[in-house]
N, C-alpha and C. Protein backbone atom coordinates (compact mmCIF):
# COMPACT_ATOMS: atom_id res chain seq x y z
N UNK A 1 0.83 -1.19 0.00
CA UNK A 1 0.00 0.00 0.00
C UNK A 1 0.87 1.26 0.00
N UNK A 2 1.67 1.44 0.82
CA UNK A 2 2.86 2.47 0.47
C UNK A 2 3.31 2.80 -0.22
N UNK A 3 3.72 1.33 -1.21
CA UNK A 3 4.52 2.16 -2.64
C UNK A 3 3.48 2.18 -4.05
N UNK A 4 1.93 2.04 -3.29
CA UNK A 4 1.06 3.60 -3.96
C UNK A 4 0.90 4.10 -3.62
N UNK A 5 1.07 4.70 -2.70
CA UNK A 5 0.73 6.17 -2.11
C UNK A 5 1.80 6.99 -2.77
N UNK A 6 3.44 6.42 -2.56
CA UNK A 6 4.12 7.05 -3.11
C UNK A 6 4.75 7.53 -4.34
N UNK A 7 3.96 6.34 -5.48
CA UNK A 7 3.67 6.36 -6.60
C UNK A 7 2.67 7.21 -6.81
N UNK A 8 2.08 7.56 -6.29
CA UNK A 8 0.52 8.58 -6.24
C UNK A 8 1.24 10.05 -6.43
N UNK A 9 2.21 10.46 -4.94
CA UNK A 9 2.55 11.53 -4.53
C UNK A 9 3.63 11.93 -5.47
N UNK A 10 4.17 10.98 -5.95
CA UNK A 10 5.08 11.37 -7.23
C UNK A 10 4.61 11.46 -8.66
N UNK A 11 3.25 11.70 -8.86
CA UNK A 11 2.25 11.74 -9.76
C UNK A 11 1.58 13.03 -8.89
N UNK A 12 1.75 13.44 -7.93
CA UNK A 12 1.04 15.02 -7.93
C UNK A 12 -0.37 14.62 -7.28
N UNK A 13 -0.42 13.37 -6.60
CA UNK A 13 -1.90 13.23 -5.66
C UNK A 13 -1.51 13.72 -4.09
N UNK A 14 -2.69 14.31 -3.58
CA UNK A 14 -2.36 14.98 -2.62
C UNK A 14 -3.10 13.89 -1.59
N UNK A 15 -2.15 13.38 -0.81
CA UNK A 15 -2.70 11.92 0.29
C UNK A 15 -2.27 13.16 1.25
N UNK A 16 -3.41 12.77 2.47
CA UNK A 16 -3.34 13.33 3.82
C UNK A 16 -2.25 11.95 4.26
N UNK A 17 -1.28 12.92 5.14
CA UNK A 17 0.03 11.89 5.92
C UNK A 17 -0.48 10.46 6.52
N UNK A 18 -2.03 10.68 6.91
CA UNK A 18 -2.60 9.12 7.10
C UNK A 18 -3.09 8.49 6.56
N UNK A 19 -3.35 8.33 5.24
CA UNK A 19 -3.69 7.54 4.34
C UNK A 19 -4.10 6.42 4.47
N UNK A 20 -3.41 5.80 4.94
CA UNK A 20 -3.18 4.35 4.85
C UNK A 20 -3.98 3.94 6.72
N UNK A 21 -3.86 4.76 7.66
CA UNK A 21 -3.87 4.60 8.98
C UNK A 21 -5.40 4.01 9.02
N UNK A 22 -6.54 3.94 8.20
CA UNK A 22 -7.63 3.38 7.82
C UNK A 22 -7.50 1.77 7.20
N UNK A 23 -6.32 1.77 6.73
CA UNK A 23 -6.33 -0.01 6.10
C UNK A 23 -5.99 -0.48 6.60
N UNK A 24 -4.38 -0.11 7.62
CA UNK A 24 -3.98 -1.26 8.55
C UNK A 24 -4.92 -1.25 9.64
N UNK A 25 -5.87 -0.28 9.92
CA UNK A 25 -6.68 -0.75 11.45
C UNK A 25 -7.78 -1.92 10.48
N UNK A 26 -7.81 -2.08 9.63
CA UNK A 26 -8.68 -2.68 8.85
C UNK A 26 -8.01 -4.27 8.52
N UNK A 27 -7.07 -4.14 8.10
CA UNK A 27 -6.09 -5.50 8.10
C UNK A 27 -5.94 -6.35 9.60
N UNK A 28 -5.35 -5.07 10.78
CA UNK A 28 -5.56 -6.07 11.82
C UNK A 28 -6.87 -6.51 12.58
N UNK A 29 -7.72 -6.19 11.97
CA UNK A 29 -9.10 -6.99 12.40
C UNK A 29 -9.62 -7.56 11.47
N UNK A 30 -9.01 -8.33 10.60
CA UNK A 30 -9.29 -8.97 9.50
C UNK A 30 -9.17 -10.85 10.41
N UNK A 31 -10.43 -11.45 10.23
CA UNK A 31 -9.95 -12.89 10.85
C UNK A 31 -8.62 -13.16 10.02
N UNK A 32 -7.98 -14.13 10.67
CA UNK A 32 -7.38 -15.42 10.33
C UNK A 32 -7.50 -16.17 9.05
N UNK A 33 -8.54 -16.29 8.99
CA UNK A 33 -9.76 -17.51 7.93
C UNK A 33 -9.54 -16.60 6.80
N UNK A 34 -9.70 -15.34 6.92
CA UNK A 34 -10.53 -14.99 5.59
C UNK A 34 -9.42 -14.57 4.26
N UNK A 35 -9.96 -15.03 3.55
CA UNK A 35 -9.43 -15.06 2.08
C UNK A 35 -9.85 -13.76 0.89
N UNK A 36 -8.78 -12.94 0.81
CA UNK A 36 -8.93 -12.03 -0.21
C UNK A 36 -9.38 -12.72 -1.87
N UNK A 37 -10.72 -11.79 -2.35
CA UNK A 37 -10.87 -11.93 -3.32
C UNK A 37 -9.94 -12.44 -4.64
N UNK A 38 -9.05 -11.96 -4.51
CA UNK A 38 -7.95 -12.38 -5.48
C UNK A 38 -7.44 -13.68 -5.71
N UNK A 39 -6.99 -14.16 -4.39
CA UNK A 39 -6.79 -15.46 -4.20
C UNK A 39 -8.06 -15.98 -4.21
N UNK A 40 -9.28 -15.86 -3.99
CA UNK A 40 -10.39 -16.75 -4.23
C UNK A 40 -10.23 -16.99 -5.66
N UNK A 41 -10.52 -15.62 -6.62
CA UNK A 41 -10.18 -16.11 -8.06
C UNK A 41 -8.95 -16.55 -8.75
N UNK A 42 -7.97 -16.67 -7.86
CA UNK A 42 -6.87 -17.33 -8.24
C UNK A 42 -6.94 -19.07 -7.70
N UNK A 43 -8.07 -19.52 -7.01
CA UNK A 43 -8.10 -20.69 -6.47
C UNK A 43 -9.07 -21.50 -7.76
N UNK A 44 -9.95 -20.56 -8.28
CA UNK A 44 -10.95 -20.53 -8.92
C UNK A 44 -10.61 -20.43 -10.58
N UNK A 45 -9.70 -20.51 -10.46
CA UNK A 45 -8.72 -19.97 -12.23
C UNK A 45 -9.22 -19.08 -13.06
N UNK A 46 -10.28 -18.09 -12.17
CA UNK A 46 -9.96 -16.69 -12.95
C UNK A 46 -9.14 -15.86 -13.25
N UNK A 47 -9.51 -14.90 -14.13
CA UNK A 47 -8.77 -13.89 -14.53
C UNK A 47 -8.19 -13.25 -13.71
N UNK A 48 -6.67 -12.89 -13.35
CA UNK A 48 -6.58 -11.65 -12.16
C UNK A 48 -6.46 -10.18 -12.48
N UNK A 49 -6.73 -9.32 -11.55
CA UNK A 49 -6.58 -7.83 -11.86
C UNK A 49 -5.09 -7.89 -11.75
N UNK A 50 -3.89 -8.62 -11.02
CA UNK A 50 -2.40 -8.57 -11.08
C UNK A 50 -2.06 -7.68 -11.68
N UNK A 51 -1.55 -8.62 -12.96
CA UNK A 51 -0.99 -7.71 -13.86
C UNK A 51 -1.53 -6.09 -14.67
N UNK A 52 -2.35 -6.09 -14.85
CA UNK A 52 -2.49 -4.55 -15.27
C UNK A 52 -2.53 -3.49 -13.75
N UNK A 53 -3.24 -3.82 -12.79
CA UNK A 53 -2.81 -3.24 -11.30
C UNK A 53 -1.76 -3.45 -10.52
N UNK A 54 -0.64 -4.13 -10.62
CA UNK A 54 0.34 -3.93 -9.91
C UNK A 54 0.95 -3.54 -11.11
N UNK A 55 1.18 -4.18 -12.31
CA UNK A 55 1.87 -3.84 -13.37
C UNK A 55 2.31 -2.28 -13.72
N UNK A 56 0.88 -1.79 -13.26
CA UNK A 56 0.29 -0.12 -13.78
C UNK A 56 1.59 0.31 -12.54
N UNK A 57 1.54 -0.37 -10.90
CA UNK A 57 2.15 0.89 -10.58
C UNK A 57 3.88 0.77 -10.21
N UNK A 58 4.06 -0.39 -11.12
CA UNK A 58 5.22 -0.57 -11.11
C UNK A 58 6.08 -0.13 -12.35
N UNK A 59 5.25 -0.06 -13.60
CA UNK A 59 5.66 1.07 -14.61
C UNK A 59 5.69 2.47 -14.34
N UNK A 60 4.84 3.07 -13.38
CA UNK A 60 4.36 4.73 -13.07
C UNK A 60 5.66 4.82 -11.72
N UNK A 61 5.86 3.69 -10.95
CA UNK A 61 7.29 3.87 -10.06
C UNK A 61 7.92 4.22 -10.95
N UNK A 62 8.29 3.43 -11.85
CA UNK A 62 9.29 3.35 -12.70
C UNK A 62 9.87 4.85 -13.49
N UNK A 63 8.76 5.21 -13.88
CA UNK A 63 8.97 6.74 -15.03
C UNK A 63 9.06 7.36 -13.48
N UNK A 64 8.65 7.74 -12.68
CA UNK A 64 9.28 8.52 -11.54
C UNK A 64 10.14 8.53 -10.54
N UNK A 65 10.92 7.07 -10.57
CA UNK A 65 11.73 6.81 -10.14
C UNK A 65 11.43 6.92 -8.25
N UNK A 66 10.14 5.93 -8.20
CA UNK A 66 9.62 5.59 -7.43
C UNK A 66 9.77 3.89 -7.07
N UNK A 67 10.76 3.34 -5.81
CA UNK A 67 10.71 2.05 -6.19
C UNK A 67 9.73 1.24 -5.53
N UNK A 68 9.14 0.40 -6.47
CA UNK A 68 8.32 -0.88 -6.58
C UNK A 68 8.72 -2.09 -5.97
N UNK A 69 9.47 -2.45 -4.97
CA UNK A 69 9.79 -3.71 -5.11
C UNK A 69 8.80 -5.06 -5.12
C-alpha cells in the first residue's frame, strides 16, 4: 500500500500523511480464515486484476523513479 501512495505523490496526488492509517486498522481486524478476493479467483482460475494493477504501478514507479519492489 505504500509504494502507492508514493507512486501517487510522485504523480502530484495529494494523500493526507494518514492515508493508509484506515487499512492497517482494517487489516488487523481482518480474521485469520478470511481469504482475499484475489486469491479466491486465483483458487478458482480466474482472470486476475495482477498484472495490469500492480503492473500499472510498477511502470508509473518506474517513469518517476519511485521504487516498486
Amino acid at each position: 500500500m505504500q509504494e502507492v501512495v508514493d507512486v501517487g505523490r510522485a504523480c502530484g496526488v495529494k494523500f493526507p500523511p494518514d492515508v493508509l492509517d484506515p487499512w492497517r486498522a482494517f487489516l488487523r481486524g481482518v480474521p485469520p480464515d478470511w481469504t482475499p478476493s484475489m486469491a479466491v479467483d486465483l483458487r478458482a482460475g480466474n482472470r486476475l486484476e495482477l498484472p495490469w494493477l500492480a503492473g500499472k504501478i510498477f511502470l508509473m514507479g518506474r517513469e518517476h523513479g519511485v521504487p516498486t519492489p
